[in-house]
N, C-alpha and C. Protein backbone atom coordinates (compact mmCIF):
# COMPACT_ATOMS: atom_id res chain seq x y z
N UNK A 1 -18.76 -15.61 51.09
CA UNK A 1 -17.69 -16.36 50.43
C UNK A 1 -18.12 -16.77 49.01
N UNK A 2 -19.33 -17.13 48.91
CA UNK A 2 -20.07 -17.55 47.33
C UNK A 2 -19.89 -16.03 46.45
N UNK A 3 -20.12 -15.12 47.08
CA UNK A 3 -20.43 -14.00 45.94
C UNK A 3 -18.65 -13.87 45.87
N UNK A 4 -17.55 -13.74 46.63
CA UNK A 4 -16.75 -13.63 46.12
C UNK A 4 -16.11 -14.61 45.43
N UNK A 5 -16.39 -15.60 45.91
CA UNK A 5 -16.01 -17.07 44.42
C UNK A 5 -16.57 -17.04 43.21
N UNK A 6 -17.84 -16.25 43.29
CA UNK A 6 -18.36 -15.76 41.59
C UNK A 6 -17.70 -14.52 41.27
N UNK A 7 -17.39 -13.42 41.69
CA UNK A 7 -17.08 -12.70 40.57
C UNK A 7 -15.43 -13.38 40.51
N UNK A 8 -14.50 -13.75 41.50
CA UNK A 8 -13.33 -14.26 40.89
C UNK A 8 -13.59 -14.91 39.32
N UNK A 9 -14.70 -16.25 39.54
CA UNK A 9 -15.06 -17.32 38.66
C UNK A 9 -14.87 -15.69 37.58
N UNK A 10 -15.89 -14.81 37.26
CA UNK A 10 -16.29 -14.30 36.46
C UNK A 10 -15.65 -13.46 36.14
N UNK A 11 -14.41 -12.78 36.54
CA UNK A 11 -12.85 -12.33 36.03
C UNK A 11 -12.38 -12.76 35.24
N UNK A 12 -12.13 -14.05 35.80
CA UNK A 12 -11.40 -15.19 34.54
C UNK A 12 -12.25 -15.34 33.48
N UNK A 13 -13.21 -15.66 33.40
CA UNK A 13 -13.97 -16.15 32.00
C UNK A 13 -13.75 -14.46 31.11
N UNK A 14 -14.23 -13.61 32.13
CA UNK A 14 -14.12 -12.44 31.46
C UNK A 14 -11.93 -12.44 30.85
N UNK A 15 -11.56 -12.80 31.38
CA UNK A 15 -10.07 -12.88 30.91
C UNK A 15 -9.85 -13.82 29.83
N UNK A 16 -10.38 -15.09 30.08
CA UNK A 16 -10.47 -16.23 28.92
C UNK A 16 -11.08 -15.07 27.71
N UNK A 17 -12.50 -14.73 27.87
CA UNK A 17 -13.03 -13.70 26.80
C UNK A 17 -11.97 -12.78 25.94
N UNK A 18 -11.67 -11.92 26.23
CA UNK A 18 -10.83 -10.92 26.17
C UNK A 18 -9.82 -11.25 25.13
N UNK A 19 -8.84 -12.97 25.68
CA UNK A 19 -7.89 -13.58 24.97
C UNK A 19 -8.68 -13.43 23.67
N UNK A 20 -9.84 -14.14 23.88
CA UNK A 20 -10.50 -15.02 22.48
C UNK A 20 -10.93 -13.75 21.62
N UNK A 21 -11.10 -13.01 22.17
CA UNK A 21 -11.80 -11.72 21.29
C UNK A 21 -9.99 -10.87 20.93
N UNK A 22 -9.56 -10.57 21.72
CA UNK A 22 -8.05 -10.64 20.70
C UNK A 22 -7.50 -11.41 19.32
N UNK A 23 -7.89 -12.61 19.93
CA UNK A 23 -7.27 -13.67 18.99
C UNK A 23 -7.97 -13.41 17.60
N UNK A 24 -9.35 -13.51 17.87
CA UNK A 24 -10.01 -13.55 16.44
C UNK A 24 -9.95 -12.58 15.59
N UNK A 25 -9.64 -11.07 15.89
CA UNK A 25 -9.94 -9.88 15.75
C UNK A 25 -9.04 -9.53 14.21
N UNK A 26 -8.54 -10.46 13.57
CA UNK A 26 -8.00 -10.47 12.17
C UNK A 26 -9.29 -10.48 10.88
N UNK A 27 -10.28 -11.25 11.75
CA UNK A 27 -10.80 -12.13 10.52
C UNK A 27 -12.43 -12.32 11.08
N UNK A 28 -12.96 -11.11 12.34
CA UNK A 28 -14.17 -10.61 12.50
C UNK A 28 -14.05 -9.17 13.05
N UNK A 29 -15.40 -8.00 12.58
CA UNK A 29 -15.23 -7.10 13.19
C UNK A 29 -15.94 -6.93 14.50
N UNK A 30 -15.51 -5.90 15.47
CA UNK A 30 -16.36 -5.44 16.80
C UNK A 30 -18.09 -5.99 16.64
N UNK A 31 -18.02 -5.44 15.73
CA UNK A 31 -19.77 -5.89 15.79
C UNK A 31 -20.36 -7.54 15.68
N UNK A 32 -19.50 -8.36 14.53
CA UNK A 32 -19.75 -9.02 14.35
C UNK A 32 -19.24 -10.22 15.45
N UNK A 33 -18.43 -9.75 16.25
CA UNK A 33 -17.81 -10.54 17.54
C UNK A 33 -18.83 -10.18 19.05
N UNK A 34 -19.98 -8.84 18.33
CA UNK A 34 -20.80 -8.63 19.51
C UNK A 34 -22.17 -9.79 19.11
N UNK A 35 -21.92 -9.75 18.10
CA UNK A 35 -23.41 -10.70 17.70
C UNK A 35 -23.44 -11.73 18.03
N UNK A 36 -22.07 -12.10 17.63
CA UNK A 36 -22.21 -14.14 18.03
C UNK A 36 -21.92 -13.84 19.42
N UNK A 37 -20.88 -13.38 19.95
CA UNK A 37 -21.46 -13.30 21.30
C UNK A 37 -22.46 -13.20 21.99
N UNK A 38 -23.18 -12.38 21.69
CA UNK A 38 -24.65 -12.15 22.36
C UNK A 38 -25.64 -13.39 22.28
N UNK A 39 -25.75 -13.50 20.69
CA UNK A 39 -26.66 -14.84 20.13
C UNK A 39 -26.34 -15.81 20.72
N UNK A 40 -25.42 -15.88 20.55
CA UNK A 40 -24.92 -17.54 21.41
C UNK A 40 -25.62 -17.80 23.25
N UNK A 41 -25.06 -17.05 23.70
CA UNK A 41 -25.47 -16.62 24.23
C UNK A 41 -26.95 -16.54 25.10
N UNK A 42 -27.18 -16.08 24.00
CA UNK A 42 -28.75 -15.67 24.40
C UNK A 42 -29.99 -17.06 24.05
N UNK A 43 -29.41 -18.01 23.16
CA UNK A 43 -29.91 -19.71 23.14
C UNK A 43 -29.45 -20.11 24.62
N UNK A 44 -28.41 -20.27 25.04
CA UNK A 44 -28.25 -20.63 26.19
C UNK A 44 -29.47 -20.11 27.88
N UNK A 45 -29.44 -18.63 27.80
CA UNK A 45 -30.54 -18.22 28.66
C UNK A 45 -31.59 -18.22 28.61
N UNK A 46 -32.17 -18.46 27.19
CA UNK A 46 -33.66 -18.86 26.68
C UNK A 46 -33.65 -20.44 27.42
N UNK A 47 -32.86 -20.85 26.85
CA UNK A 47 -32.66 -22.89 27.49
C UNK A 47 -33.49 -22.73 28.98
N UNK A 48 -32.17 -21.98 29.99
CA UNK A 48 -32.68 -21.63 31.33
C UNK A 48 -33.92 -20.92 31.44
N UNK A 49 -34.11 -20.15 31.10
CA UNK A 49 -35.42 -19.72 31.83
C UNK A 49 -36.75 -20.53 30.74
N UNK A 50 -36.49 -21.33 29.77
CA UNK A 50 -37.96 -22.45 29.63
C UNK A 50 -37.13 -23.65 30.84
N UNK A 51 -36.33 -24.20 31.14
CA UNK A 51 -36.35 -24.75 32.14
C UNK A 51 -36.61 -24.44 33.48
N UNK A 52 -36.52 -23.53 34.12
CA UNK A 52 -36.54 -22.84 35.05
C UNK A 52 -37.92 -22.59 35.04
N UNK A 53 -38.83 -22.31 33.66
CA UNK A 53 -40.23 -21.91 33.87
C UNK A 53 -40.18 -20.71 33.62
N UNK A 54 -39.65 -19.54 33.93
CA UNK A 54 -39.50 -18.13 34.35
C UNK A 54 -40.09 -17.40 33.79
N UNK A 55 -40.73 -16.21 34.31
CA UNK A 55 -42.10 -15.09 33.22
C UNK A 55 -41.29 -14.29 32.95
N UNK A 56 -41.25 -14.12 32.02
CA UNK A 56 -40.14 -13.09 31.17
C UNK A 56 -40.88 -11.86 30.94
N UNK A 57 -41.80 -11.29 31.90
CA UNK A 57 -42.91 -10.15 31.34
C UNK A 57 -42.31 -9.42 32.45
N UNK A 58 -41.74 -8.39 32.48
CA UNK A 58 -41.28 -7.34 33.03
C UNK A 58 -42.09 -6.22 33.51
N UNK A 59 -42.44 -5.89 34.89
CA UNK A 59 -43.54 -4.94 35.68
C UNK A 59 -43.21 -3.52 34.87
N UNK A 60 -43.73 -2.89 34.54
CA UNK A 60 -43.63 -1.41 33.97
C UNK A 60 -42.95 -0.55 34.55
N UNK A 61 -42.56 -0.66 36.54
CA UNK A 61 -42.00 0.50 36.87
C UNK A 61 -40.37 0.05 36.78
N UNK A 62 -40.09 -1.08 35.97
CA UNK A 62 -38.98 -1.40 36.49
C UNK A 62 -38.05 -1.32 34.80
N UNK A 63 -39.37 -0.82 33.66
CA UNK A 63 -38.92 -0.68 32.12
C UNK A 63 -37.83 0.23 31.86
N UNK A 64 -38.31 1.51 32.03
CA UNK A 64 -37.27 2.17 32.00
C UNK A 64 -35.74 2.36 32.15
N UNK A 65 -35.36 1.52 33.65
CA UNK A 65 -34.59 0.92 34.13
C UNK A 65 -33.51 -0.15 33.06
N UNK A 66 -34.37 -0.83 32.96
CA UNK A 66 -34.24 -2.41 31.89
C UNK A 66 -33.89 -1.62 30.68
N UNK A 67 -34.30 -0.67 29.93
CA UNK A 67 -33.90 0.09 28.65
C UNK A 67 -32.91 0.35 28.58
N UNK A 68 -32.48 1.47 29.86
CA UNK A 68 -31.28 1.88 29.70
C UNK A 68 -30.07 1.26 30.01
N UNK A 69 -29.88 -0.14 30.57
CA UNK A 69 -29.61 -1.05 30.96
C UNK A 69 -29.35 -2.11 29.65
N UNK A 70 -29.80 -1.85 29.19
CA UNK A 70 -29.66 -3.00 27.72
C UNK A 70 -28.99 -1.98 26.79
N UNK A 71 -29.50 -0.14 26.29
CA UNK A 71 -28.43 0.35 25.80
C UNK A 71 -27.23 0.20 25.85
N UNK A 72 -26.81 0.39 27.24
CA UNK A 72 -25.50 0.96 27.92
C UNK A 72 -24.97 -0.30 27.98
N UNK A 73 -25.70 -1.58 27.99
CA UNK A 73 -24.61 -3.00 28.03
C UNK A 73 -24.16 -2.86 26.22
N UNK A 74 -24.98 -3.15 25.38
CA UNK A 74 -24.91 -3.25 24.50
C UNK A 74 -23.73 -2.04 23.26
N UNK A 75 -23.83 -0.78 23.65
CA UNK A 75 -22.61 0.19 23.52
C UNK A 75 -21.42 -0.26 24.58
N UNK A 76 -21.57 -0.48 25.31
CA UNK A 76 -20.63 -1.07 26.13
C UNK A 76 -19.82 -2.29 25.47
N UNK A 77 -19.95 -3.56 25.24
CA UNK A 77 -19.81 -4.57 24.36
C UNK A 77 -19.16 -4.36 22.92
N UNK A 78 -19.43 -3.12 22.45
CA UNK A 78 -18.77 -2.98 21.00
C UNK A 78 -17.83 -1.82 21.50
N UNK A 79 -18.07 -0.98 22.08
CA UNK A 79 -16.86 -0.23 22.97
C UNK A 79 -15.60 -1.10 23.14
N UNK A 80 -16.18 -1.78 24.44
CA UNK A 80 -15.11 -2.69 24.70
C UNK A 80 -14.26 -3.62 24.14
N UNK A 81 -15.13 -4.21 23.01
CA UNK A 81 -14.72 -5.50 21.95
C UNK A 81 -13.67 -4.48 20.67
N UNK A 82 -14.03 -3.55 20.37
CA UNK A 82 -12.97 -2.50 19.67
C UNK A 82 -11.84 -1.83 20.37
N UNK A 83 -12.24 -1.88 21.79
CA UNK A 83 -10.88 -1.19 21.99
C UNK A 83 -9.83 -2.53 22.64
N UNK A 84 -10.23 -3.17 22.77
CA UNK A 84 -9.23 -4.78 23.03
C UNK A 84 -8.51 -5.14 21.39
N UNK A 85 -9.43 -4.84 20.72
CA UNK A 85 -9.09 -5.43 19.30
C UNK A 85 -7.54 -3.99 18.99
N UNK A 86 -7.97 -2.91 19.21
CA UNK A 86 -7.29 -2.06 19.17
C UNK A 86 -5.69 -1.74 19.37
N UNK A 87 -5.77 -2.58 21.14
CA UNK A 87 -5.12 -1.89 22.06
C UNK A 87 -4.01 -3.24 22.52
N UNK A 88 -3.27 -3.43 23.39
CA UNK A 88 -2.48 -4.05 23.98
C UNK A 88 -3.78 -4.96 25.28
N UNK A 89 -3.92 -6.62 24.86
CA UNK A 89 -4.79 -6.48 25.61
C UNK A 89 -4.64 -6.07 27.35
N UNK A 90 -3.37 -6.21 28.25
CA UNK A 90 -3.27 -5.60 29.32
C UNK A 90 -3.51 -4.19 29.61
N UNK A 91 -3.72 -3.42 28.28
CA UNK A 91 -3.95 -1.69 28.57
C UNK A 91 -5.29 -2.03 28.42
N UNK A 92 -6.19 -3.17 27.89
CA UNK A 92 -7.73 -2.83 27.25
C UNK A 92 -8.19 -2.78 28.69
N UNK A 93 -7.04 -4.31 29.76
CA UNK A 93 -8.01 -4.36 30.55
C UNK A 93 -7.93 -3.31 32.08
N UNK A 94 -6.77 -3.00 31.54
CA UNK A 94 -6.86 -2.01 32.63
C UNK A 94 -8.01 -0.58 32.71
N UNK A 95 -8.08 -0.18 31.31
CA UNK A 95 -8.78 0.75 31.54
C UNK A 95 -10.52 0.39 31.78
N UNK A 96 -11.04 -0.75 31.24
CA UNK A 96 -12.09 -1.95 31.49
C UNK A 96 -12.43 -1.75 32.87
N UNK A 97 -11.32 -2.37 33.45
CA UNK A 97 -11.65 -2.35 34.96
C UNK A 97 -11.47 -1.34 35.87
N UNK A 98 -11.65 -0.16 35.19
CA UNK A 98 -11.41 0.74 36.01
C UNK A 98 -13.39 0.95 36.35
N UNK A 99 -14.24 0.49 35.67
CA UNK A 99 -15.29 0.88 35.76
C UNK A 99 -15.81 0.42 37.31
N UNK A 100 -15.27 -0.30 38.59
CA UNK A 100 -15.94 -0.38 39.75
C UNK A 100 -15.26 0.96 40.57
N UNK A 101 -14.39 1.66 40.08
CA UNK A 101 -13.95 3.06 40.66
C UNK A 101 -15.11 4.14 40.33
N UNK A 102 -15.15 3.69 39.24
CA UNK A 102 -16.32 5.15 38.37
C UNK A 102 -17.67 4.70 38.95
N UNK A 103 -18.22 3.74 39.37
CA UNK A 103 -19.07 2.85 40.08
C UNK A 103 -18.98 3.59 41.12
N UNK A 104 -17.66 3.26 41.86
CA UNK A 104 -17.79 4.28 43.60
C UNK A 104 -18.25 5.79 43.09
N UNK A 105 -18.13 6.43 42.64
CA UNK A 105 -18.52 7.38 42.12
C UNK A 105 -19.79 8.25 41.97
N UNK A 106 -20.28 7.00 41.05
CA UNK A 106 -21.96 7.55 40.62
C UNK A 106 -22.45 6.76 41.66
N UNK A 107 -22.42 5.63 42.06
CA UNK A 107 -23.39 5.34 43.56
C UNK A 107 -23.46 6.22 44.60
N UNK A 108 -22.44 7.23 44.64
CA UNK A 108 -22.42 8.39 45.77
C UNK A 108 -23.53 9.27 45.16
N UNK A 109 -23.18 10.05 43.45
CA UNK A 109 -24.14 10.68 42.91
C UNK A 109 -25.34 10.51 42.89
N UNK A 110 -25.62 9.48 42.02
CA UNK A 110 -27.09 8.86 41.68
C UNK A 110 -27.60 7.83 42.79
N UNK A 111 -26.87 7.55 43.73
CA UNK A 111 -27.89 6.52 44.68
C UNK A 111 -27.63 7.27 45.95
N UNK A 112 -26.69 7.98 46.31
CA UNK A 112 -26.59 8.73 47.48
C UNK A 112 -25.85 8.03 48.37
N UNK A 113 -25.03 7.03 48.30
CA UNK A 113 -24.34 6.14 48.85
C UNK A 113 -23.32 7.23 49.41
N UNK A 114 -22.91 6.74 51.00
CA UNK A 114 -21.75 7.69 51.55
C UNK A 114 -20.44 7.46 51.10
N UNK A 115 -19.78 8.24 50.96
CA UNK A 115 -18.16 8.02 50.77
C UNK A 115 -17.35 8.55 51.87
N UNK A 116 -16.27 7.15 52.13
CA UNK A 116 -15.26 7.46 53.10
C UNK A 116 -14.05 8.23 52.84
N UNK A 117 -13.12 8.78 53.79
CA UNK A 117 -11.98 9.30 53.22
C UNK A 117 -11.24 8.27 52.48
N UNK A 118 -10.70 7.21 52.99
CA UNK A 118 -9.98 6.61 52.70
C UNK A 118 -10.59 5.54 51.40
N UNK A 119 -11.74 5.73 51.23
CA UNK A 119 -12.33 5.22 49.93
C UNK A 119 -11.77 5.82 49.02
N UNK A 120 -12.19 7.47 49.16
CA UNK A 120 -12.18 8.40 47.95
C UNK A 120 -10.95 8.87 47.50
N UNK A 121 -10.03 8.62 48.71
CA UNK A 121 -7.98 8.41 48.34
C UNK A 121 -7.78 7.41 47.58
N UNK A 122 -8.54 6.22 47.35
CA UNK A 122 -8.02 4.69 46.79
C UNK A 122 -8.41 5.34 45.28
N UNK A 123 -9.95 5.71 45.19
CA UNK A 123 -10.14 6.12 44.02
C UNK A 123 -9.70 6.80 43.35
N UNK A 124 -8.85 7.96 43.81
CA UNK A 124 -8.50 9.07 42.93
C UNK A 124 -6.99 8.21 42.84
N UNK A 125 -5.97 7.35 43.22
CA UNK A 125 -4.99 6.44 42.85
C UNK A 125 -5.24 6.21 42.04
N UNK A 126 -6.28 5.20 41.78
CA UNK A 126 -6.88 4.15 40.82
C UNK A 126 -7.08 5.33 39.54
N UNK A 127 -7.49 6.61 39.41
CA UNK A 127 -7.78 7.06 38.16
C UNK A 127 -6.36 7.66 37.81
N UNK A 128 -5.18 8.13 38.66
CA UNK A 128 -3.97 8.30 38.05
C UNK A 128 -3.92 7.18 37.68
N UNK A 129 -3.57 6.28 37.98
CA UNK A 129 -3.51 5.15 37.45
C UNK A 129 -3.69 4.57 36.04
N UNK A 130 -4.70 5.18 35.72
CA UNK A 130 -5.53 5.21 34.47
C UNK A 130 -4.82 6.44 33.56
N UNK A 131 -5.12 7.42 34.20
CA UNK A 131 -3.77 8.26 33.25
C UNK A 131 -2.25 7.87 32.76
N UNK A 132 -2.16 7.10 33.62
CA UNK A 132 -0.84 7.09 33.23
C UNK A 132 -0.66 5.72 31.69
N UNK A 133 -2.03 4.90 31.66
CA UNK A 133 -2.06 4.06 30.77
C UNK A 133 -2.36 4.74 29.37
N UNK A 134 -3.21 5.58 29.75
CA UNK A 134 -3.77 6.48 28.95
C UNK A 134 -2.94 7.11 28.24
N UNK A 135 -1.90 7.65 28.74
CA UNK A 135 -1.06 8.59 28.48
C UNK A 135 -1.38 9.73 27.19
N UNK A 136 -2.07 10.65 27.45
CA UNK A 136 -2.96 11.71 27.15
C UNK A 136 -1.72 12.80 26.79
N UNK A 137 -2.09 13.16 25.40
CA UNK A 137 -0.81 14.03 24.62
C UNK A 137 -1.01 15.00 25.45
N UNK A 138 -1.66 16.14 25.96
CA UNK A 138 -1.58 16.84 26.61
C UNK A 138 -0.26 16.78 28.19
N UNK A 139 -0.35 15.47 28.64
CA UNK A 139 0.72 15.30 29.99
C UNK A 139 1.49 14.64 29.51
N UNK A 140 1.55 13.80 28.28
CA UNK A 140 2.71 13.05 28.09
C UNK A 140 3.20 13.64 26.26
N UNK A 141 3.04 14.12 25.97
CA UNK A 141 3.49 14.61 24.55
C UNK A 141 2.93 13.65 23.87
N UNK A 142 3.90 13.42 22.47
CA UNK A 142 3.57 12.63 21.50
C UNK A 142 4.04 11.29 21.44
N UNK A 143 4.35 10.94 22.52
CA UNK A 143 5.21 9.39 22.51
C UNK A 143 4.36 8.48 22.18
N UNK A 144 5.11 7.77 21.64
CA UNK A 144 3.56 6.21 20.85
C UNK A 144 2.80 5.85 22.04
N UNK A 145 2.20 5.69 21.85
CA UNK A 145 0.84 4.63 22.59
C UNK A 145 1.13 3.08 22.41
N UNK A 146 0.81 2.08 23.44
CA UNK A 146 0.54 0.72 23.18
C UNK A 146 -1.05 0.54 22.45
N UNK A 147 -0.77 1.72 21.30
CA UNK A 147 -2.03 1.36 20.84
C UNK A 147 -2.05 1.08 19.20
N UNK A 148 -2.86 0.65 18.45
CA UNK A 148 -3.12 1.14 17.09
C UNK A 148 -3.44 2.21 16.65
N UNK A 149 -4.23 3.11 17.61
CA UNK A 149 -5.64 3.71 17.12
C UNK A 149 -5.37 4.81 18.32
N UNK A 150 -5.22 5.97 18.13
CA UNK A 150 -5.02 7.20 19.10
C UNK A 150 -6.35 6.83 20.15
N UNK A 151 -7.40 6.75 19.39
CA UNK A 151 -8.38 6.92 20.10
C UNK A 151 -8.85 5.66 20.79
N UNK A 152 -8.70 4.65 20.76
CA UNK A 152 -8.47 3.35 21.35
C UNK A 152 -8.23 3.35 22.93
N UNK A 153 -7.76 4.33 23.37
CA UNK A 153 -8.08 4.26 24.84
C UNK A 153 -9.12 5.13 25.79
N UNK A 154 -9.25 6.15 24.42
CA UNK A 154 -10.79 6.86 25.07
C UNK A 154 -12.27 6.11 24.86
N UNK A 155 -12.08 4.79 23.73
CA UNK A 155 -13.18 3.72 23.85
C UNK A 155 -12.98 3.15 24.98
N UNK A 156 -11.72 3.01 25.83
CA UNK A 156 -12.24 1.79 26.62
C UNK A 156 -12.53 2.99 27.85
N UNK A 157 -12.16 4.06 27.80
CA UNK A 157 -12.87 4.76 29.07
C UNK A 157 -14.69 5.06 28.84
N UNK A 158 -14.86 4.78 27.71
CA UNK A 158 -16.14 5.32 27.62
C UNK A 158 -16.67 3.58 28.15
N UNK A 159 -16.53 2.93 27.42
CA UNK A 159 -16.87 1.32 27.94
C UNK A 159 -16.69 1.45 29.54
N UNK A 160 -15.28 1.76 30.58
CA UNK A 160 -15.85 1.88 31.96
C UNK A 160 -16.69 2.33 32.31
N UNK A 161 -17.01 3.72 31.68
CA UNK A 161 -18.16 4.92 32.14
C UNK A 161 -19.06 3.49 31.93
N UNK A 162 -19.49 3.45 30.92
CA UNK A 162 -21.20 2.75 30.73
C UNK A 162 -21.19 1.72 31.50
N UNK A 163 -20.31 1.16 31.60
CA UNK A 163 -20.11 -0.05 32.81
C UNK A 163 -20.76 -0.38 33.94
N UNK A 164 -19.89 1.12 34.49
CA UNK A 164 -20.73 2.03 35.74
C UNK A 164 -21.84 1.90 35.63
N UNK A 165 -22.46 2.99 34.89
CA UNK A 165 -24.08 3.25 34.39
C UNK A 165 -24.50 2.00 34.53
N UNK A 166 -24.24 1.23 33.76
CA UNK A 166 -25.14 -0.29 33.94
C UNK A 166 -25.31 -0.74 35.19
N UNK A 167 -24.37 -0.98 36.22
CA UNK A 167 -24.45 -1.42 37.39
C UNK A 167 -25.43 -0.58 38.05
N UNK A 168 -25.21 0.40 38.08
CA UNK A 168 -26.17 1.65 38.91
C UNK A 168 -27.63 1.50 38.35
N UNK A 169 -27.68 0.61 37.26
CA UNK A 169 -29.31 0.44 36.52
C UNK A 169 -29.60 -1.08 36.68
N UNK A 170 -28.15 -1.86 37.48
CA UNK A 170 -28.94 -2.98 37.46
C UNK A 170 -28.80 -3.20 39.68
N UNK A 171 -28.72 -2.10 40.01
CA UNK A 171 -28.87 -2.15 41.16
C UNK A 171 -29.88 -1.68 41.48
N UNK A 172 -30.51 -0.95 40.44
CA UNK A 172 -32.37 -0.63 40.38
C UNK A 172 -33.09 -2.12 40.57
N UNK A 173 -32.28 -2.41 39.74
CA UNK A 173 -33.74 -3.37 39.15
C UNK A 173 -32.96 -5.16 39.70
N UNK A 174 -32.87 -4.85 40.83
CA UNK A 174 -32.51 -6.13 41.94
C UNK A 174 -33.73 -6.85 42.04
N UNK A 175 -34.41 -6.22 42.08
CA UNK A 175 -35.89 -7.39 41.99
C UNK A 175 -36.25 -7.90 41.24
N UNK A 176 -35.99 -7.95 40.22
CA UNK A 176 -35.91 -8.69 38.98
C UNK A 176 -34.87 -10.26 39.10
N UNK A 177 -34.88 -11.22 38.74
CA UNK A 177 -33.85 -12.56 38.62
C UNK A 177 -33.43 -11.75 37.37
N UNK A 178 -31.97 -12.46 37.81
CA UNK A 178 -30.97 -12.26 36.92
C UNK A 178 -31.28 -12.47 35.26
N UNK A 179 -31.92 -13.63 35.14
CA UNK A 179 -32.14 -14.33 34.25
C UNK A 179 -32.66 -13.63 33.04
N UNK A 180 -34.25 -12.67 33.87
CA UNK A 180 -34.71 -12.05 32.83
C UNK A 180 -34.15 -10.95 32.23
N UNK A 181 -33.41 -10.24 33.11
CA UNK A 181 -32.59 -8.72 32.87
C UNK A 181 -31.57 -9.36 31.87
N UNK A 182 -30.78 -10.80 32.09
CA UNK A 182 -29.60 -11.15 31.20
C UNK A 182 -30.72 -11.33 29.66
N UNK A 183 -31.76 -12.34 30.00
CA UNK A 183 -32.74 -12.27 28.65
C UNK A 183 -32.51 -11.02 27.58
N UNK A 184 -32.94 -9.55 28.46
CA UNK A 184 -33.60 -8.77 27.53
C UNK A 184 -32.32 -8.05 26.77
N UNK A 185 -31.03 -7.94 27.94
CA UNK A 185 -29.76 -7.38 27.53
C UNK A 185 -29.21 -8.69 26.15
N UNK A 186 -29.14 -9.37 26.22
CA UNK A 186 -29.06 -10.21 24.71
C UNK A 186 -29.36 -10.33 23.77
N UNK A 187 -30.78 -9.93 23.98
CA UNK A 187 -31.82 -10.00 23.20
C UNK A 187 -31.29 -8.77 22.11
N UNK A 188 -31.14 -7.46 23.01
CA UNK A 188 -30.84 -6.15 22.26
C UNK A 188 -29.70 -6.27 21.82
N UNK A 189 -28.52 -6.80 22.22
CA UNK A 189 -27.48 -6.81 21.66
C UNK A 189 -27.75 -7.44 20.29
N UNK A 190 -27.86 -8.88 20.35
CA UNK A 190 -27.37 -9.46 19.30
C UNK A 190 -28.44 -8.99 18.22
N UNK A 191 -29.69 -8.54 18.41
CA UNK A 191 -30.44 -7.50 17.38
C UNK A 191 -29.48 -6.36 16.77
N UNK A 192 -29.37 -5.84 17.63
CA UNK A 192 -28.66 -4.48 17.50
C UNK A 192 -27.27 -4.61 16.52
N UNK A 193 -25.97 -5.32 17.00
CA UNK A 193 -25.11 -5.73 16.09
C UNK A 193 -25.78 -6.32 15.04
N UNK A 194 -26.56 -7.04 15.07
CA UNK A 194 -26.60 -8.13 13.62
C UNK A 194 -27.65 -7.16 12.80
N UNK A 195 -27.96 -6.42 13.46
CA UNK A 195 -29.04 -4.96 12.52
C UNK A 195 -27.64 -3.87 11.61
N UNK A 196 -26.87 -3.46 12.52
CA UNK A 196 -25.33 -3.16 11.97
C UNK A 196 -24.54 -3.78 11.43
N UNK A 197 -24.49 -5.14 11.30
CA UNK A 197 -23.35 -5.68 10.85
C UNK A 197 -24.18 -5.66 8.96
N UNK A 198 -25.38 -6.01 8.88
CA UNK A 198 -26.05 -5.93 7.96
C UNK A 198 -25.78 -4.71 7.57
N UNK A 199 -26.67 -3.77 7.81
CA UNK A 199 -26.81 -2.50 6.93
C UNK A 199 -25.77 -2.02 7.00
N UNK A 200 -24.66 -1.91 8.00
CA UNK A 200 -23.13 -0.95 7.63
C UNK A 200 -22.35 -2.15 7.13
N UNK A 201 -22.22 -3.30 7.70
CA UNK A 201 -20.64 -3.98 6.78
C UNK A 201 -20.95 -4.98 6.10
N UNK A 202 -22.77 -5.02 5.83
CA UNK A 202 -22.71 -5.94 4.12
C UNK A 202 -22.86 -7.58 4.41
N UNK A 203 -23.40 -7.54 5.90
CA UNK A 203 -23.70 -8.90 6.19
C UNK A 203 -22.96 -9.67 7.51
N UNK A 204 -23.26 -10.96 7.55
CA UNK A 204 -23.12 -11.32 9.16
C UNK A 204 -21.43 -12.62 8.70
């Protein structure tokens, strides 16, 4: 009952998010809405883990893991934060959340997890589904998009994909507390944007 009262909790904030990263999206870009996000952020989990005590030194077999895991959040985050800014935010989030389908997916691939019939019927719904938001000139002609940006809905499919990926890299590295894996994924982000927001758009 707790794990499903957190991710509800963590829908909404992720929905509160979403609003706020709409709202602002006049007068900051993707990157620069990934930085303060992250930074902010990332004072807050430093707070916790010197309170908490926590060794922030990460075992070696579990690095690799943690790398690709901090990429794929971090492209993920400016993915996602551009194609909301983009898009209608109910299309951003639909295609967003399509990433625990693409999840059923690669956990079959890459972890070997079984799939049921009636799983793999829900899933292939769930990705028409997604087509039909999508609406891809090829099946639907040239009719406008609820978008700005043609390509605005193939960011937010790439943001589900990595989504996926992330989960499948942070279901590696379960032995790890949350705390430090959230540490190092912040850490890279708000480097990473505020390394871009500098050298491509001329400052923070």
């Amino acid at each position: 009952m707790l794990g499903l009262s957190m991710v509800a909790l963590a829908s909404f904030l992720i929905s509160i998010m979403s609003a706020c990263i709409k709202f602002e999206g006049s007068s900051l870009s993707s990157m620069e809405t990934v930085f303060w996000r992250c930074a902010i952020s990332y004072v807050y989990v430093v707070m916790l883990a010197l309170y908490w005590r926590m060794d922030l030194v990460v075992p070696r077999e579990f690095h690799w893991d943690l790398t690709w895991r901090c990429i794929y959040g971090f492209v993920t985050c400016a993915t996602l934060f551009w194609t909301i800014k983009e898009m209608t935010l109910a299309d951003a989030h639909v295609l967003a959340f399509t990433s625990p389908v693409l999840t059923f997916f690669l956990g079959a691939w890459l972890l070997g997890e079984a799939i049921a019939s009636v799983d793999l019927g829900c899933a292939v719904v769930s990705l028409v589904g997604v087509v039909c938001v999508c609406q891809p000139a090829f099946l639907f002609g040239s009719a406008a998009q609820a978008a700005t940006n043609p390509y605005a809905p193939w960011g937010g499919i790439m943001s589900a994909v990595l989504i996926a990926l992330t989960y499948v890299h942070l279901h590696k590295l379960a032995a790890l507390h949350y705390v430090v894996v959230t540490h190092y994924f912040l850490l890279t982000s708000a480097a990473a944007a505020g390394l871009w927001v500098i050298v491509m758009e001329g400052g923070v």
